[in-house]
C-alpha atoms as a PDB file:
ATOM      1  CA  UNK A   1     -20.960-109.510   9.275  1.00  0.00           C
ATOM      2  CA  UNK A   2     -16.964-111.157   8.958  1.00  0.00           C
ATOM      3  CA  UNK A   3     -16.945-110.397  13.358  1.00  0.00           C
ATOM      4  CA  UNK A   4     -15.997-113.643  14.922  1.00  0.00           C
ATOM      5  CA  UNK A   5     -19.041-113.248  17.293  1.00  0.00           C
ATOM      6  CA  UNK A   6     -22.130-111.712  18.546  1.00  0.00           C
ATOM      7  CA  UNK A   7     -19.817-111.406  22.058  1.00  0.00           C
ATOM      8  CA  UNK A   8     -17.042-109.454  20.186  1.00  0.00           C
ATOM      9  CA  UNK A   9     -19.882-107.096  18.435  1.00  0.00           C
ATOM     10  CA  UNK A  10     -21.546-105.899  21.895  1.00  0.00           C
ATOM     11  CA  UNK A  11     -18.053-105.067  23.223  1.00  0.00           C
ATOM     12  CA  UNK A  12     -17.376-102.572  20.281  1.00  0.00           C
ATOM     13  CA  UNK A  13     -20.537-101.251  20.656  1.00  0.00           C
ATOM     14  CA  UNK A  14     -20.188-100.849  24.390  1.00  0.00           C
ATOM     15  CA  UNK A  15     -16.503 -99.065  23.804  1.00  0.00           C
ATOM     16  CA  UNK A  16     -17.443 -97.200  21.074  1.00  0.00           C
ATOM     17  CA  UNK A  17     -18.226 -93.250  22.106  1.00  0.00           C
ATOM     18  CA  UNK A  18     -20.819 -92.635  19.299  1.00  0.00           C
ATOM     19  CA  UNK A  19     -23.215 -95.245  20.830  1.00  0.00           C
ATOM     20  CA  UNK A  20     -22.896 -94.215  24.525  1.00  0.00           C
ATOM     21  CA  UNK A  21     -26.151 -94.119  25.542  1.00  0.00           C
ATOM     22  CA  UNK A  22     -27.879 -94.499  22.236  1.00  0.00           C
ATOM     23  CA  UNK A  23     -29.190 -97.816  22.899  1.00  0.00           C
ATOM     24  CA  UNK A  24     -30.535 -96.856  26.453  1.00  0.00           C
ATOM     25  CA  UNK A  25     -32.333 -94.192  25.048  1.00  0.00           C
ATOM     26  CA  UNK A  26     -33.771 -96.247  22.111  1.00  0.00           C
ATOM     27  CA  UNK A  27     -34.469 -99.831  24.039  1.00  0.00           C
ATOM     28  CA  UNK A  28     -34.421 -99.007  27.578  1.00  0.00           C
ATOM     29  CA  UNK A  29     -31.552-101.324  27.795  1.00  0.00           C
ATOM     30  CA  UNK A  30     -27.797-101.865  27.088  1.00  0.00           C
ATOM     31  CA  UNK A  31     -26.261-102.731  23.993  1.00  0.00           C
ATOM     32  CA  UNK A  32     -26.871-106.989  23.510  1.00  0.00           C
ATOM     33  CA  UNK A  33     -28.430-109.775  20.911  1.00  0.00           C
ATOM     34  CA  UNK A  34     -31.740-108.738  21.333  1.00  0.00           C
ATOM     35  CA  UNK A  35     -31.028-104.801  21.113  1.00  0.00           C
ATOM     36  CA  UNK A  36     -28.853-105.011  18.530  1.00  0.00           C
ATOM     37  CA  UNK A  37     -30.907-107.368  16.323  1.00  0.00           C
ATOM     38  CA  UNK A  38     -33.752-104.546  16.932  1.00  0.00           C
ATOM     39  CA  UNK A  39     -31.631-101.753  15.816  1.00  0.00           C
ATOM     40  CA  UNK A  40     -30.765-103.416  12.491  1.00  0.00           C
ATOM     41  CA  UNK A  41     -34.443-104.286  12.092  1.00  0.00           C
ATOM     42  CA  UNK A  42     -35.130-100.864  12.738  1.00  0.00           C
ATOM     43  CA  UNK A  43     -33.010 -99.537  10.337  1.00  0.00           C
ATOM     44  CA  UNK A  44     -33.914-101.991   7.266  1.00  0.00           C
ATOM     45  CA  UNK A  45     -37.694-101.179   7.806  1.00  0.00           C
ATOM     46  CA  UNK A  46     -36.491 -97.434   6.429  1.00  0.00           C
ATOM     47  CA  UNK A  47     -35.323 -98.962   3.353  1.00  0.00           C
ATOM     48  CA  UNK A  48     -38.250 -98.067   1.985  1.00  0.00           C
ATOM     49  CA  UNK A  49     -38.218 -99.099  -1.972  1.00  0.00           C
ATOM     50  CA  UNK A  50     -40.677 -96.851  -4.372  1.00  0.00           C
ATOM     51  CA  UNK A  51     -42.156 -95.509  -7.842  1.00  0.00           C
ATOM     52  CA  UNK A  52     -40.502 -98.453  -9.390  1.00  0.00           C
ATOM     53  CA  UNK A  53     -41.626 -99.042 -13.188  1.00  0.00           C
ATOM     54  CA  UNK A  54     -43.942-101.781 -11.868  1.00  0.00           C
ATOM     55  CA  UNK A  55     -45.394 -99.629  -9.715  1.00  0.00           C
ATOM     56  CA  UNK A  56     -46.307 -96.679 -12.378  1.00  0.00           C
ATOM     57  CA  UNK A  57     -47.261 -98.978 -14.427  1.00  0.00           C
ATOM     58  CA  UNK A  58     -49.866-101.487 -12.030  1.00  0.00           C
ATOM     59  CA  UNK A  59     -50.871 -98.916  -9.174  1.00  0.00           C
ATOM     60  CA  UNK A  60     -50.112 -95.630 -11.489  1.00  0.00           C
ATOM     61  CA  UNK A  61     -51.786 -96.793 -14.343  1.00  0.00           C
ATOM     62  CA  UNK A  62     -49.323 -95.974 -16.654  1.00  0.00           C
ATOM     63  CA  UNK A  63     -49.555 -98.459 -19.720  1.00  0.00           C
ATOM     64  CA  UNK A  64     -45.777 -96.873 -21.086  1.00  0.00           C
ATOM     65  CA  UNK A  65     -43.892 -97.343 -17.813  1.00  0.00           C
ATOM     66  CA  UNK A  66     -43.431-101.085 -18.277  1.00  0.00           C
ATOM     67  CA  UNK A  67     -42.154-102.738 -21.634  1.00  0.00           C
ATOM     68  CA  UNK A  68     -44.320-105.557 -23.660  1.00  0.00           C
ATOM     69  CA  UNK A  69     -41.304-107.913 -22.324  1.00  0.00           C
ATOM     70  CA  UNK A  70     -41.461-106.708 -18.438  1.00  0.00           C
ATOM     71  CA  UNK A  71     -46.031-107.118 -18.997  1.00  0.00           C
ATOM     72  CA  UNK A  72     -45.185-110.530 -20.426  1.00  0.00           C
ATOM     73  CA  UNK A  73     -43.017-111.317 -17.363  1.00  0.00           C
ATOM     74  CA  UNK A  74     -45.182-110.190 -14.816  1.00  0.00           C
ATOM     75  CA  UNK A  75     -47.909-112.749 -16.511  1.00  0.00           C
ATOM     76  CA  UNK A  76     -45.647-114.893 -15.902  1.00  0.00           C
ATOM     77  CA  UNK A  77     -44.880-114.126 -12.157  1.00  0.00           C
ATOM     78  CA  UNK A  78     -48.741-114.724 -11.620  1.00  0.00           C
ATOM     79  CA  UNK A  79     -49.095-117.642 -13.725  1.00  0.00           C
ATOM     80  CA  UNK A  80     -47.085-120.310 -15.110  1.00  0.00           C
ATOM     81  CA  UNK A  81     -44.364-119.626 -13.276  1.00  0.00           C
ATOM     82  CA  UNK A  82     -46.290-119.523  -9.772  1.00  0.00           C
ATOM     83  CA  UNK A  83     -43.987-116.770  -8.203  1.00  0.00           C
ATOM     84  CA  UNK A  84     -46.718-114.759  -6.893  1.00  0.00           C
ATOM     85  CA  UNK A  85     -47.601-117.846  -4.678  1.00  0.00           C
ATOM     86  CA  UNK A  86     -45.281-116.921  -2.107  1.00  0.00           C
ATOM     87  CA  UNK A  87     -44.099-113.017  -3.605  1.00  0.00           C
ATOM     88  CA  UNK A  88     -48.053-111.977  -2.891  1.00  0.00           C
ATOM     89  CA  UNK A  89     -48.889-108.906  -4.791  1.00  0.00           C
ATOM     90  CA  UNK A  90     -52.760-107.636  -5.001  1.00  0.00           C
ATOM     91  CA  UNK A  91     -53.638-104.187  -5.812  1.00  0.00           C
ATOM     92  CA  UNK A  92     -54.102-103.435  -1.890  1.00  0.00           C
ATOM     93  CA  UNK A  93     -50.423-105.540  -0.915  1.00  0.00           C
ATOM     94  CA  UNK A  94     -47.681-104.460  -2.817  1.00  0.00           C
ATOM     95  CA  UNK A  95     -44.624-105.991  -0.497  1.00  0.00           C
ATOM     96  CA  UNK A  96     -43.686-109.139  -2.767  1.00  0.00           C
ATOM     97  CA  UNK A  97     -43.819-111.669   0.448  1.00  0.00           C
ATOM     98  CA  UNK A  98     -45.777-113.704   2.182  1.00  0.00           C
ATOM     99  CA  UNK A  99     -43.862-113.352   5.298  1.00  0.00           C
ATOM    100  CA  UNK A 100     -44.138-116.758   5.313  1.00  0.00           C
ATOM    101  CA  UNK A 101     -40.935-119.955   5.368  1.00  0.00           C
ATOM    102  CA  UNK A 102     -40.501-122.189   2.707  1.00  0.00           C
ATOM    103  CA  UNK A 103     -38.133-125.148   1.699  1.00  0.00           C
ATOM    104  CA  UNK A 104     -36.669-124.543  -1.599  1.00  0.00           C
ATOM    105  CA  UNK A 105     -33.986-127.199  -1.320  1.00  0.00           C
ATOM    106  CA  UNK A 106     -30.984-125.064  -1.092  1.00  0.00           C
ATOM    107  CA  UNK A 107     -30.647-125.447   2.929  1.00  0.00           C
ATOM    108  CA  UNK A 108     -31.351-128.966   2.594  1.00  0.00           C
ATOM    109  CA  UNK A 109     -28.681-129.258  -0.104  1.00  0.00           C
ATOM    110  CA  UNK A 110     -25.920-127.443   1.635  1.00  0.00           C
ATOM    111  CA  UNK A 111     -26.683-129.580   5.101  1.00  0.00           C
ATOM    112  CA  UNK A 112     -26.106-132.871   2.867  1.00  0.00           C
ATOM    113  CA  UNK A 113     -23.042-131.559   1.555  1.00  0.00           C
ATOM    114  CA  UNK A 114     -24.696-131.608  -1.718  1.00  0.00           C
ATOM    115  CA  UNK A 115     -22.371-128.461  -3.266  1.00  0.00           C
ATOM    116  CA  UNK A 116     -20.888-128.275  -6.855  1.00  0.00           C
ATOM    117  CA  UNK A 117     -17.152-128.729  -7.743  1.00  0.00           C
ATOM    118  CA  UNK A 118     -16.546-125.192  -8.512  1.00  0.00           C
ATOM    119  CA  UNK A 119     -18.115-122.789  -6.739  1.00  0.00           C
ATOM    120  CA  UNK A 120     -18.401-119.063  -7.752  1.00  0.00           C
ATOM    121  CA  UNK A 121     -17.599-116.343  -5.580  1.00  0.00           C
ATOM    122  CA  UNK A 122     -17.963-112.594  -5.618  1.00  0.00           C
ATOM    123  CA  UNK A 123     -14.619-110.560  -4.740  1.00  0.00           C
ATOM    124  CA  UNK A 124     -16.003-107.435  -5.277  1.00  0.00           C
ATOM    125  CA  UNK A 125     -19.031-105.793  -5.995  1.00  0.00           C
ATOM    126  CA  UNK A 126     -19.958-107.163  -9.764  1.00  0.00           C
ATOM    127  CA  UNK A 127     -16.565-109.502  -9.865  1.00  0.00           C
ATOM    128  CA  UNK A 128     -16.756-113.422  -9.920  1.00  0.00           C
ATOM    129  CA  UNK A 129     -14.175-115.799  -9.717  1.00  0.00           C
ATOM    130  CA  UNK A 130     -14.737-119.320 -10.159  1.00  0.00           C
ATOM    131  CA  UNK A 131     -12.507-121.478  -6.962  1.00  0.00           C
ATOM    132  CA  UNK A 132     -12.447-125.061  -6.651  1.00  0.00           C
ATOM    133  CA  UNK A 133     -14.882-126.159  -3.536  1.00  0.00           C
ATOM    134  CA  UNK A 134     -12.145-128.055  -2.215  1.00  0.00           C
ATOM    135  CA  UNK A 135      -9.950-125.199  -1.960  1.00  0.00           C
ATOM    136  CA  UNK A 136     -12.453-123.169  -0.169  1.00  0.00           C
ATOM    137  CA  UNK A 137     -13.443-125.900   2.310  1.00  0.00           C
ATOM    138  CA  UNK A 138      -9.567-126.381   2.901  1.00  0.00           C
ATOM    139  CA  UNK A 139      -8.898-123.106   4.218  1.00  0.00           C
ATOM    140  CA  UNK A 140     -12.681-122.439   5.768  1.00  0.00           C
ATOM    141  CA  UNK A 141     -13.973-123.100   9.259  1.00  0.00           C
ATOM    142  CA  UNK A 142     -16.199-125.695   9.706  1.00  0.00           C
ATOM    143  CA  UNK A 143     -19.770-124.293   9.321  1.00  0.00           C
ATOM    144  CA  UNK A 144     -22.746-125.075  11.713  1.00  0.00           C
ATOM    145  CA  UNK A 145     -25.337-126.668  10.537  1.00  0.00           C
ATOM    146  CA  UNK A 146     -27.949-124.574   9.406  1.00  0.00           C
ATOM    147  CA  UNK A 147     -31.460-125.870   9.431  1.00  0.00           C
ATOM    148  CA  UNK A 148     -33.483-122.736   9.168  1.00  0.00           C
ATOM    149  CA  UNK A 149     -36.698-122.304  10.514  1.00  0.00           C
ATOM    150  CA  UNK A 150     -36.371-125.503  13.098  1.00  0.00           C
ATOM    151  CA  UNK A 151     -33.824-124.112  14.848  1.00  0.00           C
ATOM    152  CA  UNK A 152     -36.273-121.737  16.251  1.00  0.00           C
ATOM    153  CA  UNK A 153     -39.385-123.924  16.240  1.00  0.00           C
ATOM    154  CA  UNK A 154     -37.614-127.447  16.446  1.00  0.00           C
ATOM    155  CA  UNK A 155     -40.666-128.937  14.431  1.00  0.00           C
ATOM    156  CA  UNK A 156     -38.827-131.485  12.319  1.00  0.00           C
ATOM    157  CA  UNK A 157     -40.860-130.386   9.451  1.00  0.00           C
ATOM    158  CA  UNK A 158     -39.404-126.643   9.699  1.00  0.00           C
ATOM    159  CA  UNK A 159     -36.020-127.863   8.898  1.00  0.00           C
ATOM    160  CA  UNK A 160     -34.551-125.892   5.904  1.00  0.00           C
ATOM    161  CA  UNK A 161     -37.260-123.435   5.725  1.00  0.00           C
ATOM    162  CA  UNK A 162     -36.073-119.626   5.065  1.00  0.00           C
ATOM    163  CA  UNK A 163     -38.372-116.571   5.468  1.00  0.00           C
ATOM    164  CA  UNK A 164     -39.986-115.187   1.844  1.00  0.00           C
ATOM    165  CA  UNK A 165     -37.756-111.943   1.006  1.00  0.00           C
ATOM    166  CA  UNK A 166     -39.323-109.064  -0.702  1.00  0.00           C
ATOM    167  CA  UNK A 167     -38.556-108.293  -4.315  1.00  0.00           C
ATOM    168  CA  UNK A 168     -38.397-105.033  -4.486  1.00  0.00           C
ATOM    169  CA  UNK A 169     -34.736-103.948  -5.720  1.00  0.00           C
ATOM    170  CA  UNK A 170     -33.920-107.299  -6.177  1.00  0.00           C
ATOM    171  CA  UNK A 171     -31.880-106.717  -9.225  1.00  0.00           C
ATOM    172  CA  UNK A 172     -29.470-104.177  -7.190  1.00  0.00           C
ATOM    173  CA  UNK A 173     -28.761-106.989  -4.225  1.00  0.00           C
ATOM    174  CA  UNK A 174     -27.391-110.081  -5.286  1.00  0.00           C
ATOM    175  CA  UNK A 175     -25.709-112.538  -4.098  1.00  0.00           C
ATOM    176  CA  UNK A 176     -29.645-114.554  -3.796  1.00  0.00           C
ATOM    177  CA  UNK A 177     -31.079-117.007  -0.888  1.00  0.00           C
ATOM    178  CA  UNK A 178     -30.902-117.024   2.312  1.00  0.00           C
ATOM    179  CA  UNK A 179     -26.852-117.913   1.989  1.00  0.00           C
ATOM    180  CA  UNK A 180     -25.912-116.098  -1.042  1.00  0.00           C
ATOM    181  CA  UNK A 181     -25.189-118.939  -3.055  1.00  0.00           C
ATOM    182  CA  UNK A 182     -27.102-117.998  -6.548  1.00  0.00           C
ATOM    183  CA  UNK A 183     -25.059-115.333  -7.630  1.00  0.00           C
ATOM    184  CA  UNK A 184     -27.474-113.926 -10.953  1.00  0.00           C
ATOM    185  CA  UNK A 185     -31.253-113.522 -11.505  1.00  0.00           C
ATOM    186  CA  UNK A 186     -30.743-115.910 -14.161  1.00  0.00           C
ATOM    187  CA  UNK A 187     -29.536-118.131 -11.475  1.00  0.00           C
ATOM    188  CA  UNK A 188     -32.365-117.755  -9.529  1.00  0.00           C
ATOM    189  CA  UNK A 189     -34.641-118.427 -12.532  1.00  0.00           C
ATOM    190  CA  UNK A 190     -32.971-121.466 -13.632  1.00  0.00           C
ATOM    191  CA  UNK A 191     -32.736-122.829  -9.908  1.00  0.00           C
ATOM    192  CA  UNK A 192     -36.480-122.494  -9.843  1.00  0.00           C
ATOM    193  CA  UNK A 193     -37.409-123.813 -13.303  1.00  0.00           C
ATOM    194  CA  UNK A 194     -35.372-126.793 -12.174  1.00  0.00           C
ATOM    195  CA  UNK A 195     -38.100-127.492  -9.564  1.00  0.00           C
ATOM    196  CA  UNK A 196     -35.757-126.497  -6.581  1.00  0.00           C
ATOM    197  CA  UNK A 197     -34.026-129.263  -4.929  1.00  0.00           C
ATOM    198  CA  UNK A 198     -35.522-132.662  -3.872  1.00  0.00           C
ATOM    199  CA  UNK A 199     -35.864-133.372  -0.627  1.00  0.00           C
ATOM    200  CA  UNK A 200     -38.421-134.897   2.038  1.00  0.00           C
ATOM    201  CA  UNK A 201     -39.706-131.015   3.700  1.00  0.00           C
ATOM    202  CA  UNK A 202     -39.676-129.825   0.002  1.00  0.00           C
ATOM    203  CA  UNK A 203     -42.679-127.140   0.001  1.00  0.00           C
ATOM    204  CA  UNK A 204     -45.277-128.384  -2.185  1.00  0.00           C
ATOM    205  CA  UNK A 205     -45.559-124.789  -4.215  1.00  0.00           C
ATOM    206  CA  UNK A 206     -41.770-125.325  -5.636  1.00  0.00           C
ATOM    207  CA  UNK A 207     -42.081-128.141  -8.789  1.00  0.00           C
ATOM    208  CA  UNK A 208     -40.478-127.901 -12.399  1.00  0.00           C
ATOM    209  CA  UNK A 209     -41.988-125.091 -14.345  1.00  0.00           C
ATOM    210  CA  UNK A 210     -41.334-125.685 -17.729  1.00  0.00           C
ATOM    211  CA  UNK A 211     -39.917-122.111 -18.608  1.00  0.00           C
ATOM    212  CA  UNK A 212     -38.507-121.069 -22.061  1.00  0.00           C
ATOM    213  CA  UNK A 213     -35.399-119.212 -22.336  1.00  0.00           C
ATOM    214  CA  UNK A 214     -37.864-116.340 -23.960  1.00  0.00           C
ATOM    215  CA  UNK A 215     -40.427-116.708 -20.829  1.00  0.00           C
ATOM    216  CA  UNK A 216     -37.241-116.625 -18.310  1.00  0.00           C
ATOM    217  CA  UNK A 217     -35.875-113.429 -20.015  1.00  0.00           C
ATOM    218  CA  UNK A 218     -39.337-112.085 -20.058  1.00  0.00           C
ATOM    219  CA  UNK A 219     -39.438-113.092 -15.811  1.00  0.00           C
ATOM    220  CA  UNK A 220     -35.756-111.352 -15.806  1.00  0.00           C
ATOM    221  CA  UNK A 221     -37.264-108.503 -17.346  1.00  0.00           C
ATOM    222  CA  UNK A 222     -39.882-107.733 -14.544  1.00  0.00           C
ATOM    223  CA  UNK A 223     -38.315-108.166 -11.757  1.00  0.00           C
ATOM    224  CA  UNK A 224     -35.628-105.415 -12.710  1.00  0.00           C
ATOM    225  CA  UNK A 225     -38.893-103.150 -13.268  1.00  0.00           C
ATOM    226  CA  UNK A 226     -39.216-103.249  -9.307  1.00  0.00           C
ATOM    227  CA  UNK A 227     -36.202-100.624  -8.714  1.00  0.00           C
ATOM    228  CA  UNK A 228     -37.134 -98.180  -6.761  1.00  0.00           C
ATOM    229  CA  UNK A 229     -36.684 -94.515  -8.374  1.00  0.00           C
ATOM    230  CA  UNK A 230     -35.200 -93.595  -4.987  1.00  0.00           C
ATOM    231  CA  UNK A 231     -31.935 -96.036  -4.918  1.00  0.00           C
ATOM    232  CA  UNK A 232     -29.720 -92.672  -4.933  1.00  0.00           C
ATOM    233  CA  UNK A 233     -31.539 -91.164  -1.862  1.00  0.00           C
ATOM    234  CA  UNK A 234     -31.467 -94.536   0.211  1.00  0.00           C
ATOM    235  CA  UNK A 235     -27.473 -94.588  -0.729  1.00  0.00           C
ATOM    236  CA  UNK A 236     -26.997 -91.268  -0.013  1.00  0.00           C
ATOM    237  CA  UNK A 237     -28.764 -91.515   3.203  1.00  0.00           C
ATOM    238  CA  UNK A 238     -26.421 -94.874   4.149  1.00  0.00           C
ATOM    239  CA  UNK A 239     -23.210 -92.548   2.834  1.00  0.00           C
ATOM    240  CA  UNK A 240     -23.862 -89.443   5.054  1.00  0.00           C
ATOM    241  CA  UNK A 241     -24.661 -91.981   8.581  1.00  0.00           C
ATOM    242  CA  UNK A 242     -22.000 -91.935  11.002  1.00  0.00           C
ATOM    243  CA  UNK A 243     -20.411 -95.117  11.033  1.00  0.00           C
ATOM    244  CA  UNK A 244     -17.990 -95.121  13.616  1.00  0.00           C
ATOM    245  CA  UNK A 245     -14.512 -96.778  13.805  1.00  0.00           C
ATOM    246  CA  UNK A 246     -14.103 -98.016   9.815  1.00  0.00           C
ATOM    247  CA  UNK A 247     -11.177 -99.722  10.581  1.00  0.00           C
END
């Protein structure tokens, strides 16, 4: 979260007088890794998303809250398209996730060094720029390695595995993956029609789809029917928290 480490976070938390004693009284214990990492946790499981179109329209039973387009889309999610393989929805789950890890290719591809020659990159909320990767890896720090899931499990055939997000309000939080680098839906589509990205751990679920430009817009098209009708309240709620030191 742009801090130069978890070390530097737990001493502003620690000198910081809106948190004195917050954390004892939450965790039983002082402000650290695991206590912190709880407290986010704790705070993203409010982010409750609901009474999207989707919703209305599958659990509601309201035939006029989703478009022909967003219906043809969703066909498509559970079909030909083989989303709902990993985003699991059944009329008794609606969370979009399998809570499960999978290797799309895009870990794998960023360990090799596999990157494009331009690279796009958001400097504000909605506004791309398009910067040469050589520029950015001349002025970046060197990044660990990231190898996903084996870093916790060291099973070789965890490496580059990321945990399924849900979809709901996926259309309000791009940049998508587990390291931002798709910065669109479209993105996202195309990435997936492609067949991901080759590689030996490369989940058996992810292969070329075949997708029109009509289907893809039609996929587009339902997954911006799963915004929640209470965005406003969940900003609003985020807007009115005390925050602390902003600067």
């Amino acid at each position: 979260m742009a801090n130069p480490s978890i070390g530097y976070v737990i001493e502003k938390i620690n000198n910081s007088a809106d948190y004195n004693g917050l954390f004892q009284k939450a965790f039983n214990k002082e402000p650290g890794m695991e206590t912190i990492g709880m407290a986010i946790a704790s705070y993203e499981r409010t982010l409750n998303s609901a009474n999207s179109p989707f919703d209305r329209w599958y659990y509601g039973k309201d035939k006029k809250a989703l478009d022909d387009k967003a219906q043809r889309g969703f066909e498509l999610f559970n079909g030909k398209a083989n989303c709902s393989s990993c985003h699991i929805i059944k009329p008794d789950y609606a969370l979009f996730t399998d809570n499960d890890n999978h290797n799309t290719g895009i870990g794998y591809a960023e360990a090799m060094g596999k990157t494009d020659k331009i690279q796009r990159v958001q400097v504000a909320p909605g506004v791309y720029v398009d910067v040469a990767a050589a520029l950015i890896t001349s002025v970046a720090a060197t990044k660990p390695n990231d190898l996903g899931r084996y870093e916790i499990t060291q099973n070789p055939q965890d490496r580059w595995k990321y945990k399924t997000p849900s979809l709901r309000n996926i259309s309000l939080t791009a940049p998508y993956m587990h390291n931002g680098s798709l910065q669109t839906l479209q993105q996202v589509v195309e990435f997936y029609n492609r067949g991901g990205i080759a590689n030996e751990n490369l989940d058996p679920l992810i292969k070329p789809l075949n997708l029109s430009k009509q289907e893809m817009a039609d996929l587009i098209d339902f997954l911006n029917s799963l915004t929640g009708d209470n965005v406003q309240e969940l900003v609003a709620d985020a807007f009115a928290a005390p925050v602390g030191d902003t600067k």
